[in-house]
Structure formats: structure tokens, C-alpha cells
C-alpha atoms as a PDB file:
ATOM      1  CA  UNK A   1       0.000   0.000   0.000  1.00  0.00           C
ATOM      2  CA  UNK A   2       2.778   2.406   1.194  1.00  0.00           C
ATOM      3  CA  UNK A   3       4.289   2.356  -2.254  1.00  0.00           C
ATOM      4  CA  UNK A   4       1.358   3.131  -4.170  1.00  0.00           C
ATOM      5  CA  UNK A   5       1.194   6.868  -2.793  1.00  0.00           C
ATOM      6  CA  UNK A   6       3.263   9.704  -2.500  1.00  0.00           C
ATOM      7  CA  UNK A   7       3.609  11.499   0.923  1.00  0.00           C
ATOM      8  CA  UNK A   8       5.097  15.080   0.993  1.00  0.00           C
ATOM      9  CA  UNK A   9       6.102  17.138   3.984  1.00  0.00           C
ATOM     10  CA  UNK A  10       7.898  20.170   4.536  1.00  0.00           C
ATOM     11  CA  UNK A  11      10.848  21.761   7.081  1.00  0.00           C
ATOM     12  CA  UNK A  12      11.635  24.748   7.797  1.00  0.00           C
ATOM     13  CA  UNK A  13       9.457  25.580   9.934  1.00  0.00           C
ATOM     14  CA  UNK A  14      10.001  23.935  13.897  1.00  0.00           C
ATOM     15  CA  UNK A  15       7.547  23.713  16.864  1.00  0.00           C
ATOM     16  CA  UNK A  16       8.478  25.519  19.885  1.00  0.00           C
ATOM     17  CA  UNK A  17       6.488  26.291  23.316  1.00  0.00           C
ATOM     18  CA  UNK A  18       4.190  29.295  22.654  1.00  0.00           C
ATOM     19  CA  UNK A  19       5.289  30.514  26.318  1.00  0.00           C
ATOM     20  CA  UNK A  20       8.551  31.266  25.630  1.00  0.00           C
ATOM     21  CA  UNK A  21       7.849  32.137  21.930  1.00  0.00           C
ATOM     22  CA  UNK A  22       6.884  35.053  19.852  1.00  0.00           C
ATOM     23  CA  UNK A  23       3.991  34.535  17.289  1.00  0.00           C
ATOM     24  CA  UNK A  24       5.172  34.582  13.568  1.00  0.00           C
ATOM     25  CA  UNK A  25       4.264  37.787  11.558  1.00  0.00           C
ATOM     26  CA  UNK A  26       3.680  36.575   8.023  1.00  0.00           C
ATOM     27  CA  UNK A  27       2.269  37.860   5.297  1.00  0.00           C
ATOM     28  CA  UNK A  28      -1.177  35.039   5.173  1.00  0.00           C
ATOM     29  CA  UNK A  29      -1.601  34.882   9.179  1.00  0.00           C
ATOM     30  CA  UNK A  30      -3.644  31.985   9.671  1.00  0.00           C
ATOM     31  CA  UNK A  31      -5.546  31.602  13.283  1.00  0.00           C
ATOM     32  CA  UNK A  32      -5.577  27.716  14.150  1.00  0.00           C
ATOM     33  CA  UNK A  33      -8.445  26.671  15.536  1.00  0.00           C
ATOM     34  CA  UNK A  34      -7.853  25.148  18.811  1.00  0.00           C
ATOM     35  CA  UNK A  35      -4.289  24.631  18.315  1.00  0.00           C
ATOM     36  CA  UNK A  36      -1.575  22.749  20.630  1.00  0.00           C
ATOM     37  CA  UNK A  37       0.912  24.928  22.915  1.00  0.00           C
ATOM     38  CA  UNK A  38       3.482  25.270  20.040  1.00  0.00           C
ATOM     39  CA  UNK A  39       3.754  28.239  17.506  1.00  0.00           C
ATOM     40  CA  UNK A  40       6.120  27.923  14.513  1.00  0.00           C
ATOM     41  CA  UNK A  41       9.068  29.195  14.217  1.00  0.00           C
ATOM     42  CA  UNK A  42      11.624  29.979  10.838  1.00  0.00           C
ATOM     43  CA  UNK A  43      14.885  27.560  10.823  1.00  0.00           C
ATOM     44  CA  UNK A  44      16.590  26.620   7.603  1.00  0.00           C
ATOM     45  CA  UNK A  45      19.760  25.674   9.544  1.00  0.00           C
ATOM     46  CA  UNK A  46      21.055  22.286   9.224  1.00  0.00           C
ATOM     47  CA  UNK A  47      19.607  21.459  12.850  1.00  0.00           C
ATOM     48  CA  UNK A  48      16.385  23.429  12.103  1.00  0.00           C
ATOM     49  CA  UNK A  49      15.948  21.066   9.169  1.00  0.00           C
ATOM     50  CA  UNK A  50      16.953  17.619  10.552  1.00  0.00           C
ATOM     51  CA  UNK A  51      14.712  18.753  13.323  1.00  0.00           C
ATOM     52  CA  UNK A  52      11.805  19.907  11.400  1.00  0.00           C
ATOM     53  CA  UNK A  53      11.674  16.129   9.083  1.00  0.00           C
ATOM     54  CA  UNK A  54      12.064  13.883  12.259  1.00  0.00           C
ATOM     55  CA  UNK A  55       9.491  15.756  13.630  1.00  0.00           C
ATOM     56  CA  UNK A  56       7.176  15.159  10.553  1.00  0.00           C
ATOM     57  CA  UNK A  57       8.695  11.612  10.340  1.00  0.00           C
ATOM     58  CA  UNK A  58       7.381  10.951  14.188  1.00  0.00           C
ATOM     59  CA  UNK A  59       3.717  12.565  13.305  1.00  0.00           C
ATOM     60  CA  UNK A  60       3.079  11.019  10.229  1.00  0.00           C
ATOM     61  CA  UNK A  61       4.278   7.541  11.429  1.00  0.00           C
ATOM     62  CA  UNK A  62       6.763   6.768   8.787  1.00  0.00           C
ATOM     63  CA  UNK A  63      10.504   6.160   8.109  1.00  0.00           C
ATOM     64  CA  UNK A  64      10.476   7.118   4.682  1.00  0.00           C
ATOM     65  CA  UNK A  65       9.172  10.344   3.109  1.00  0.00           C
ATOM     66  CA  UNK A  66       8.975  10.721  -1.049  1.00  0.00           C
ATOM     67  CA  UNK A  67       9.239  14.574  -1.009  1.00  0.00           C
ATOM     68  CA  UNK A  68      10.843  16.962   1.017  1.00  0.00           C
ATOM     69  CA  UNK A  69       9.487  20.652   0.651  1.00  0.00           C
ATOM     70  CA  UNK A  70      11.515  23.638   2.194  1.00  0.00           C
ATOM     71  CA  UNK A  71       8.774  26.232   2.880  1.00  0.00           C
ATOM     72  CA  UNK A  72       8.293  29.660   2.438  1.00  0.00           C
ATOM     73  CA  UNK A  73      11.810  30.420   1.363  1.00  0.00           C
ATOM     74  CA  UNK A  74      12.151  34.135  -0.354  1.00  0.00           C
ATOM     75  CA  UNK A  75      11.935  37.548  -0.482  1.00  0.00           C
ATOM     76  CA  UNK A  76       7.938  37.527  -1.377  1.00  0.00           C
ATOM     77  CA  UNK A  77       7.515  35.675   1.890  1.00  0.00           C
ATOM     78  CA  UNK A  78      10.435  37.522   4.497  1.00  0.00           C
ATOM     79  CA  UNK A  79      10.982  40.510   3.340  1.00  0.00           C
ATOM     80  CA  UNK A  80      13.660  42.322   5.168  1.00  0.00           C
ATOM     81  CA  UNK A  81      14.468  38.762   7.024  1.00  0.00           C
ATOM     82  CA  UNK A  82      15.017  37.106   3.449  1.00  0.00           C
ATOM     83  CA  UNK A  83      18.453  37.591   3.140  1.00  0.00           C
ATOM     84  CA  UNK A  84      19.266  35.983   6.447  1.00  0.00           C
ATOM     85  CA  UNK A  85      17.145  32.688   6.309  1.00  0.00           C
ATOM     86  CA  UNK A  86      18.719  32.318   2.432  1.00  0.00           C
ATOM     87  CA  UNK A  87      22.252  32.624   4.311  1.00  0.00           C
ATOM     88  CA  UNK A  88      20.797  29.823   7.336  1.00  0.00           C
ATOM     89  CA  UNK A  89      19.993  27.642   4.140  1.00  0.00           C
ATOM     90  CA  UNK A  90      23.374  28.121   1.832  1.00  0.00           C
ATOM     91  CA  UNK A  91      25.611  28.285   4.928  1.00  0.00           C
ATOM     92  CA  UNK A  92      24.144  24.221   6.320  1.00  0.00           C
ATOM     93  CA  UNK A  93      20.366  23.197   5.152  1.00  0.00           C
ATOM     94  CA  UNK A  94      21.737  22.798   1.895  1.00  0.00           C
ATOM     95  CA  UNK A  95      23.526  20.309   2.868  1.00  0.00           C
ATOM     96  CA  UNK A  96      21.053  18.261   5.259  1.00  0.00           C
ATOM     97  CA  UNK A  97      18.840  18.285   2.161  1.00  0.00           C
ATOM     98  CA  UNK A  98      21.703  16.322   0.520  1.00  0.00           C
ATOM     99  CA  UNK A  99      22.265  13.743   3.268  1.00  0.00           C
ATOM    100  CA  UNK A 100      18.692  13.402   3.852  1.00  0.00           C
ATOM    101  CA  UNK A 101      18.219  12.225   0.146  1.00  0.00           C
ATOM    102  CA  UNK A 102      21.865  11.024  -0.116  1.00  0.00           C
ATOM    103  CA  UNK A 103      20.874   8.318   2.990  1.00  0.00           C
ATOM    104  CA  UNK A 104      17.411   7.303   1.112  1.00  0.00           C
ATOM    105  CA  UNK A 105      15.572   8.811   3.828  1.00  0.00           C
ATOM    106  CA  UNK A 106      13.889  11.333   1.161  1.00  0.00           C
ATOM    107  CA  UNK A 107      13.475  10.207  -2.442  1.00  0.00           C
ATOM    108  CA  UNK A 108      12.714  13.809  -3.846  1.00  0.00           C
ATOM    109  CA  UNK A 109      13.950  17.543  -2.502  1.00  0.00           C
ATOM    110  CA  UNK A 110      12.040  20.456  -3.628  1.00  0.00           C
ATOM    111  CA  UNK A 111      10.483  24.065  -2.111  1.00  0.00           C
ATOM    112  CA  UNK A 112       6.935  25.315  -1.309  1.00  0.00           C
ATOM    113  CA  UNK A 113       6.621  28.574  -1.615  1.00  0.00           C
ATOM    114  CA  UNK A 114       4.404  31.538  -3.249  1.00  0.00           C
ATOM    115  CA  UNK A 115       6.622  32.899  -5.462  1.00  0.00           C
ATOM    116  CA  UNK A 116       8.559  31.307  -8.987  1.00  0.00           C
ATOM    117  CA  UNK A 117      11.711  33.622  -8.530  1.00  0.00           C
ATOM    118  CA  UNK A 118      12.823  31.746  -5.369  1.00  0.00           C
ATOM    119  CA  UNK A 119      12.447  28.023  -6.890  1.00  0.00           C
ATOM    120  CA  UNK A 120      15.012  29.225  -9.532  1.00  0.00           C
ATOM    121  CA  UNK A 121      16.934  31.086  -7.186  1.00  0.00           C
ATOM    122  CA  UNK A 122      17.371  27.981  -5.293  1.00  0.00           C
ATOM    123  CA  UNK A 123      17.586  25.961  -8.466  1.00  0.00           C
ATOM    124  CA  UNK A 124      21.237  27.700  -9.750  1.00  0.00           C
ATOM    125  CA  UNK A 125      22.823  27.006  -6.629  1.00  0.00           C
ATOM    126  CA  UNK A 126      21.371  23.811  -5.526  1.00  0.00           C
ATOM    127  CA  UNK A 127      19.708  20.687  -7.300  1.00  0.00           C
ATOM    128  CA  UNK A 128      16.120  19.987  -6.275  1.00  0.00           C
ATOM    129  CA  UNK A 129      13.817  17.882  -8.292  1.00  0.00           C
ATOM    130  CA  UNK A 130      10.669  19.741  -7.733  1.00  0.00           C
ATOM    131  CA  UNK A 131       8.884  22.960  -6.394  1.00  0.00           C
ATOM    132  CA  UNK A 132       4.788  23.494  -4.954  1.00  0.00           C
ATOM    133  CA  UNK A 133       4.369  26.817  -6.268  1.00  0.00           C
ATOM    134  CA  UNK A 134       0.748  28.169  -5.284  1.00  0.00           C
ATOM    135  CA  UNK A 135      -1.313  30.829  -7.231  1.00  0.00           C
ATOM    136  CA  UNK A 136       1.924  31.917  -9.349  1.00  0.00           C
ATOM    137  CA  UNK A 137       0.382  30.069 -12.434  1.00  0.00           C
ATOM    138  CA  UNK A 138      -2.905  30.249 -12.515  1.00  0.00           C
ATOM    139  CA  UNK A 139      -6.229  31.109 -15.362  1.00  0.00           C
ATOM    140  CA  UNK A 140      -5.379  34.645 -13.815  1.00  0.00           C
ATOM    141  CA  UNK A 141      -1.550  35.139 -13.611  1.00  0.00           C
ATOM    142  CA  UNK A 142       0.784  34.178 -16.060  1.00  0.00           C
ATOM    143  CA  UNK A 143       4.151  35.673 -15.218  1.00  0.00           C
ATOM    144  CA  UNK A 144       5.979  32.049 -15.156  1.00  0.00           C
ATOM    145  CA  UNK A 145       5.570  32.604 -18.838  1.00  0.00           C
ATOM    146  CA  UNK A 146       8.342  35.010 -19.037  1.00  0.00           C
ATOM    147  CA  UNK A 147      10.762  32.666 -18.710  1.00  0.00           C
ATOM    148  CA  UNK A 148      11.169  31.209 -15.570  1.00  0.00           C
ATOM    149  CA  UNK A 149       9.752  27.539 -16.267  1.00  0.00           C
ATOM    150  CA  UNK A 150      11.343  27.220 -19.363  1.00  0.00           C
ATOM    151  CA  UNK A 151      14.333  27.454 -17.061  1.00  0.00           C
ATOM    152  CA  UNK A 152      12.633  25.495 -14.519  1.00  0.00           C
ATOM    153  CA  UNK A 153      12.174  22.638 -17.313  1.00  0.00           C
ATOM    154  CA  UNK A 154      15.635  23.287 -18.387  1.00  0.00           C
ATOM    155  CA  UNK A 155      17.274  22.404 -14.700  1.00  0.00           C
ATOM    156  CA  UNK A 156      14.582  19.360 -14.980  1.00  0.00           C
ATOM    157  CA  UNK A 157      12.126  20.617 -12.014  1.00  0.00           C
ATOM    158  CA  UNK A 158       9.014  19.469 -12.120  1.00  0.00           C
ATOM    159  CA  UNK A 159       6.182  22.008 -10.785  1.00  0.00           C
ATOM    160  CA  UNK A 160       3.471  20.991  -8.456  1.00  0.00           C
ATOM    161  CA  UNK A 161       0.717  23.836  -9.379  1.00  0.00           C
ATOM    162  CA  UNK A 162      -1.023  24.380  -6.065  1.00  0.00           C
ATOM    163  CA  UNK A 163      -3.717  27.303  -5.480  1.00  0.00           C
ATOM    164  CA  UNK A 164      -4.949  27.021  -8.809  1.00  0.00           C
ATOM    165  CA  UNK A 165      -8.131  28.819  -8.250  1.00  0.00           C
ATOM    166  CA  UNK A 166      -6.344  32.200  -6.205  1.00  0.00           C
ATOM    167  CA  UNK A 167      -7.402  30.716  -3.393  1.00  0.00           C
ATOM    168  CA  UNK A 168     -11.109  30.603  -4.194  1.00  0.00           C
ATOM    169  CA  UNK A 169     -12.298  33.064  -6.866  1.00  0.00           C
ATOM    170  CA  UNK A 170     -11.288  30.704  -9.954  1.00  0.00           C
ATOM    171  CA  UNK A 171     -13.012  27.926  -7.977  1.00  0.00           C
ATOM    172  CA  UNK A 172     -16.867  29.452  -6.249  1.00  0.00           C
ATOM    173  CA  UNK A 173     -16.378  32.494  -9.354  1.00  0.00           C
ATOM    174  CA  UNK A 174     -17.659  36.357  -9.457  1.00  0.00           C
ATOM    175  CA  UNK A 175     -20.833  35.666  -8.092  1.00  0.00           C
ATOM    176  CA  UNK A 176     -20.026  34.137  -4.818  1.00  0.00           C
ATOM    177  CA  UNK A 177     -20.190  36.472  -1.441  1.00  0.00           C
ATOM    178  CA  UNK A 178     -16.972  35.026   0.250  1.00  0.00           C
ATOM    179  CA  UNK A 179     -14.818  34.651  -2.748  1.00  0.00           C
ATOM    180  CA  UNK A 180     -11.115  35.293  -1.802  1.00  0.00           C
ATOM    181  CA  UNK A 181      -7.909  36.449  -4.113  1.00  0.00           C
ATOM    182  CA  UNK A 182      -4.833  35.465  -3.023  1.00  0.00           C
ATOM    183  CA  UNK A 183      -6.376  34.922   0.839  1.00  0.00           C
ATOM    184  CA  UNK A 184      -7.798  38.498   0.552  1.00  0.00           C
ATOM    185  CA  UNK A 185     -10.695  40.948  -0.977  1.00  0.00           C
ATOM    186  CA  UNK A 186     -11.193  40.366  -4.507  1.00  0.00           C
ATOM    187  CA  UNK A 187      -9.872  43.382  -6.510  1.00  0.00           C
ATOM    188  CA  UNK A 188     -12.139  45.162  -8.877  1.00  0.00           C
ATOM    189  CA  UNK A 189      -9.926  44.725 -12.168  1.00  0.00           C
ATOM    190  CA  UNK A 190      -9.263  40.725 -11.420  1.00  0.00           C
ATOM    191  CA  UNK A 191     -13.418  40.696 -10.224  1.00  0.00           C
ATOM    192  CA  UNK A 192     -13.947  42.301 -14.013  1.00  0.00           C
ATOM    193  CA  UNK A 193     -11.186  39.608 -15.473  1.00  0.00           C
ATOM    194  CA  UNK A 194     -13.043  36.651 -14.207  1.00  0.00           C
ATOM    195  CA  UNK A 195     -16.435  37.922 -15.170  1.00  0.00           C
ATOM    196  CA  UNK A 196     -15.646  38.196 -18.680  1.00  0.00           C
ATOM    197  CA  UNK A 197     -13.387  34.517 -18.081  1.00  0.00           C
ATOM    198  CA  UNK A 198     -17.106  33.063 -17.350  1.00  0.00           C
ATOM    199  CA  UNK A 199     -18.860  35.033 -20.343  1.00  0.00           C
ATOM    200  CA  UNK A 200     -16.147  32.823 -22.377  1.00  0.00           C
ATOM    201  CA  UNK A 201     -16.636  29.861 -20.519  1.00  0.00           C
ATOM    202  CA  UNK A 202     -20.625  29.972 -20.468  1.00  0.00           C
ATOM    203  CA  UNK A 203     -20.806  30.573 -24.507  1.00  0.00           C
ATOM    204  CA  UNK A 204     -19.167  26.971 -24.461  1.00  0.00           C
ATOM    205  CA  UNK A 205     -21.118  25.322 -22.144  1.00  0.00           C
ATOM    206  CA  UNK A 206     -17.809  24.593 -19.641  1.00  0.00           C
ATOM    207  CA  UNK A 207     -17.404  25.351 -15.786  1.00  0.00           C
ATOM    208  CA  UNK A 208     -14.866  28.104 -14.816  1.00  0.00           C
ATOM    209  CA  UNK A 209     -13.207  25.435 -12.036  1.00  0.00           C
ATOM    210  CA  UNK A 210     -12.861  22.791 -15.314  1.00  0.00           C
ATOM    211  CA  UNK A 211     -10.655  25.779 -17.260  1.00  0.00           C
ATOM    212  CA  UNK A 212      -8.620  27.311 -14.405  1.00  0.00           C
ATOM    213  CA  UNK A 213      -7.198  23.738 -13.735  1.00  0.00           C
ATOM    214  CA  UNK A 214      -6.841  22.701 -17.396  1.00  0.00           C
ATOM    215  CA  UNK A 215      -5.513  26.020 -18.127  1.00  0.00           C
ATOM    216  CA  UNK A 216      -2.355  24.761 -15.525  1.00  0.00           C
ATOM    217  CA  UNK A 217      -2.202  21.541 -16.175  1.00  0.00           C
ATOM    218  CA  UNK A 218      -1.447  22.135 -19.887  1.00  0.00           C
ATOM    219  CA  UNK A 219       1.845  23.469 -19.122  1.00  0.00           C
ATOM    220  CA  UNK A 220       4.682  21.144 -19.389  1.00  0.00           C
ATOM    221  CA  UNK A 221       6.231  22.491 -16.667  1.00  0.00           C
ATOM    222  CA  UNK A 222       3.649  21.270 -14.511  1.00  0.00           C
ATOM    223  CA  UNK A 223       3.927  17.646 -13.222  1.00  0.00           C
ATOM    224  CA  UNK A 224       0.393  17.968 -10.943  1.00  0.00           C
ATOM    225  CA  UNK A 225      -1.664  20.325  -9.903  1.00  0.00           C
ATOM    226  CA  UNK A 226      -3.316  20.288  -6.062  1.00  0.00           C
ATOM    227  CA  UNK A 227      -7.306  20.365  -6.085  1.00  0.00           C
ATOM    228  CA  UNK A 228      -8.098  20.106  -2.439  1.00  0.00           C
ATOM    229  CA  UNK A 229     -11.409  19.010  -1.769  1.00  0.00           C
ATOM    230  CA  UNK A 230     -13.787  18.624   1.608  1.00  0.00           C
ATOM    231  CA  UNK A 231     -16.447  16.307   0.898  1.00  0.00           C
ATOM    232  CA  UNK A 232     -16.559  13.664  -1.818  1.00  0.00           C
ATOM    233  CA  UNK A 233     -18.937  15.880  -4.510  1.00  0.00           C
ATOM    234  CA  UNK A 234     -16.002  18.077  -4.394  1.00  0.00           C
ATOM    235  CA  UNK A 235     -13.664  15.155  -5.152  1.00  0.00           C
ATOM    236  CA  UNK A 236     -15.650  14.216  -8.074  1.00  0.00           C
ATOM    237  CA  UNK A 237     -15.767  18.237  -9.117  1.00  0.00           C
ATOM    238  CA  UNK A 238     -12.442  17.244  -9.017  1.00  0.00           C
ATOM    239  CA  UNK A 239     -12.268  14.427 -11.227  1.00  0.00           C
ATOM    240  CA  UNK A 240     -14.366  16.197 -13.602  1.00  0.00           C
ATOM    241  CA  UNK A 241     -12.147  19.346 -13.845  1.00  0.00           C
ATOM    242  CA  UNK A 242      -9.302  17.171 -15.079  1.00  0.00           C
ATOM    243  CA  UNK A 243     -10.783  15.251 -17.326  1.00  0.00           C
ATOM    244  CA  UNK A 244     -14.043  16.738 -19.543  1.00  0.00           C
ATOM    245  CA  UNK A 245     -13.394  17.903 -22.354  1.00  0.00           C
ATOM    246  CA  UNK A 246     -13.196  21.875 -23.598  1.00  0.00           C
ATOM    247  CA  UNK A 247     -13.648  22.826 -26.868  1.00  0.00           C
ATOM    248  CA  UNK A 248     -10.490  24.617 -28.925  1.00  0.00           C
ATOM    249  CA  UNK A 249     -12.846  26.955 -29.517  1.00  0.00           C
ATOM    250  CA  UNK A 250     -12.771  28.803 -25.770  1.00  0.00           C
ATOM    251  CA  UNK A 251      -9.223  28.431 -25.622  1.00  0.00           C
ATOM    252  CA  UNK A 252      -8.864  30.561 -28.918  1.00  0.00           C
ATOM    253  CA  UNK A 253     -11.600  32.930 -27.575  1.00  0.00           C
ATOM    254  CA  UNK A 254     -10.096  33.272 -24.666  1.00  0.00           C
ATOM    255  CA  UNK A 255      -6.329  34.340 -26.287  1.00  0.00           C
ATOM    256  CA  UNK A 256      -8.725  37.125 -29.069  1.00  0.00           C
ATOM    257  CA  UNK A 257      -9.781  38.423 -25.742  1.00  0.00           C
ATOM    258  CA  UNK A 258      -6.523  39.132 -24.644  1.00  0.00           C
ATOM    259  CA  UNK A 259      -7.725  36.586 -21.475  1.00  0.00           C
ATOM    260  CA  UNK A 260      -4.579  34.296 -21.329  1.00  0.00           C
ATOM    261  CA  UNK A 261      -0.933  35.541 -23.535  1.00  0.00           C
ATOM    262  CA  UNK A 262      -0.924  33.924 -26.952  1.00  0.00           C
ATOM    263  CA  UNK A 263       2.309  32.054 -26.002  1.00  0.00           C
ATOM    264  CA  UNK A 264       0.116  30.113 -22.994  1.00  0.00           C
ATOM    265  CA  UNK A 265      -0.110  26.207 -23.587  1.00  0.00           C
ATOM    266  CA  UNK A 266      -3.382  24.593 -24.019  1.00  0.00           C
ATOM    267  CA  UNK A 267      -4.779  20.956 -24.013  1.00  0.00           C
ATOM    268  CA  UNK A 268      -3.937  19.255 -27.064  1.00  0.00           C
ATOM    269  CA  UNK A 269      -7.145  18.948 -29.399  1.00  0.00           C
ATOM    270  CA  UNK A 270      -9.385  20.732 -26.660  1.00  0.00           C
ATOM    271  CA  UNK A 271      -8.995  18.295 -24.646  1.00  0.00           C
ATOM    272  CA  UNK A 272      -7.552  17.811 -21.050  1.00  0.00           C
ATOM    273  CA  UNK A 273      -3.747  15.949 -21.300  1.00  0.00           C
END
């Protein structure tokens, strides 16, 4: 059973007692509901990273992970801090990634982050397999077009395309109360972008969810994309988004529009890959 899945965690982040430490100020706060007597706390140190996978190893009940994610690694994510957790990772995480995969405890090393520029930033100095990028590549932003996963593809890293839908507006659409961009208030020119998305989509009789993820999953860059999904109807949503068919037709409508860049991949023959 164990080898017909794939299990993923991620370091750089470790667990310490909430008495004696401060809360994190990040840019996506998230309030745990009913959480243990730990907050997380930034370590890309060689220590912070053996620490962080033994811990995950001990949770998750297993000896052997497939993929090893360092998270939130960058300049989109740190800010002023970024320069000295990229220093904590060159100057000794670097290599417990290596020994970690070296010793067969990993089979796979990769990041998980929210922005393309660190994967390749990471990429030129050090050689991981694969990156979770969320929301960089998405129905609504395209900037990994410019060149950074042709490079990606080049330094053979495979993407893993997670928030596919911005975190909810590609997903529930315009019309929904609670719909979220990026975790926050939908802006008025990317509310105006996805309205005219589903005036495309409804002329050809497919769901915006079913073009968002085909839209990603077209690339070659992209080995997988994450769905998510809280109930089974959502899992078969799921399913469906990957696999009904769309017309050529609304992916050519959608480029005359000036919707997606004329240089974005599609699914072969209008249909999913």
C-alpha cells in the first residue's frame, strides 16, 4: 500500500512552546483553531531542518518520506528577514537536504513557496527535483511565462501547481459572497477579469473550475496540480475538472480576448492531457 502513494512534507518551519515564543508575523496569518501549545518558528539551519523532518517523520508515522518541501523560502515571503534565512539555508540546510536524500531517507527535494523567482533562485545554486508553487500560475496570472519555467524545465524541475483557483475566486467564481484572491478581498480589475473569463466559458457550455485547472495543467512544466477538496462531490468536481473535455474553440476565444498571452499552452485537441 505504502508504495502506491506519495507522501510530501515540509521543514523549515520547527515547533516551539508558545510561552517562551513570539507569534510569527507573516504575510497570510492563519488563526488555528484550537491549536496545541506550540507556535512555529523559521529555521533553515542544518539542525532546524533535521529537526523539522524527524518531527514530521514521528507525526506522520513513517521512516520514509517521497518529497521533502523547504517552505516559504524568499523575499515575497520575508521581506527584510530574506536575506538571512537564504544565508541559514546556503551556509548548512543545503547540505542536510543532501544527506537526507543522499541516505534514502527522502526520495525527492524540492520548495513550497508563493513565489517562482525563489524556486530558480534555489535551483542555480542547488539541485532539487521539484517545487509546490501556489497561485503563481494560474487562469489569472501568467508571469511564469516570461521565462522562468522554461528554465525550470531546463534544470529538470518538475512544478506541483497548487492554489490554482487564487485561493477561491477561480473555484466558487464572481458571483459568490466570500470569494477570496490570493487569501484576501477580490480586486475590482481581477473581479472584471473573471467575469468576462465566465462570459467565455458559459458561450461553451464549460465550468470556470474545469478551465482554471486545465488552463495549468497544460503546461509542461507542470507535473500535478493540487485540487483540495472537503467532501466527496467536491472530489468528483475534481475528477471532472481534469478530465471533460473543452472545446479549442474557448481556448482561442479566450487568447482574441486578450484573457490568457498567446504564447500560454493549451490541451492538445481541446482536450484535457
Amino acid at each position: 500500500m505504502r508504495d502506491q502513494i506519495v507522501v510530501s512534507t515540509k521543514c523549515g518551519r520547527v515547533l516551539k512552546p508558545a510561552s517562551r515564543t513570539p507569534k510569527l508575523d507573516t504575510v497570510y496569518g492563519i488563526e488555528w483553531v484550537d491549536p496545541f501549545p506550540f507556535r512555529d518558528t523559521y529555521d533553515y539551519t542544518y539542525n532546524g531542518v533535521m529537526r523539522s523532518f524527524e518531527d514530521s517523520q514521528h507525526r506522520l508515522g513513517l521512516d520514509y518520506i517521497d518529497i521533502l518541501l523547504v517552505h516559504d523560502v524568499g523575499r515575497a515571503w520575508h521581506g527584510d528577514q530574506a536575506e538571512f534565512y537564504w544565508n541559514q539555508l546556503r551556509e548548512s540546510g543545503y547540505r542536510a537536504l543532501d544527506e537526507l536524500k543522499s541516505s534514502g531517507a527522502i526520495g525527492a527535494v524540492g520548495l513550497g513557496v508563493n513565489e517562482t523567482d525563489s524556486v530558480v533562485g534555489v535551483a542555480r545554486e542547488f539541485p532539487i527535483d521539484c517545487a509546490l508553487i501556489a497561485g503563481r500560475y494560474t487562469l489569472l496570472n501568467h508571469a511564469p511565462l516570461d521565462g522562468h519555467f522554461d528554465e525550470l524545465r531546463s534544470r529538470n524541475v518538475s512544478v506541483i501547481a497548487g492554489g490554482i483557483y487564487n485561493s477561491g475566486i477561480l473555484a466558487a467564481g464572481s458571483k459568490a459572497a466570500a470569494s477570496t484572491y490570493d487569501y484576501q478581498r477580490v480586486p475590482s480589475v481581477i473581479l472584471e477579469r473573471v467575469r468576462s473569463i465566465e462570459k467565455v466559458c458559459e458561450r461553451h457550455g464549460v465550468d470556470l473550475p474545469t478551465v482554471a485547472t486545465q488552463f495549468v495543467q497544460a503546461h509542461p512544466a507542470v507535473a500535478t496540480v493540487v485540487q483540495g477538496a472537503k467532501s466527496t462531490s467536491e472530489v468528483t468536481q475534481n475528477v471532472h475538472a481534469v478530465s471533460a473535455r473543452i472545446p479549442a474553440a474557448l481556448w482561442q476565444d479566450l487568447r482574441v480576448f486578450n484573457l490568457i498571452p498567446s504564447n500560454a499552452p493549451v490541451p492538445e485537441g481541446g482536450r484535457s492531457l
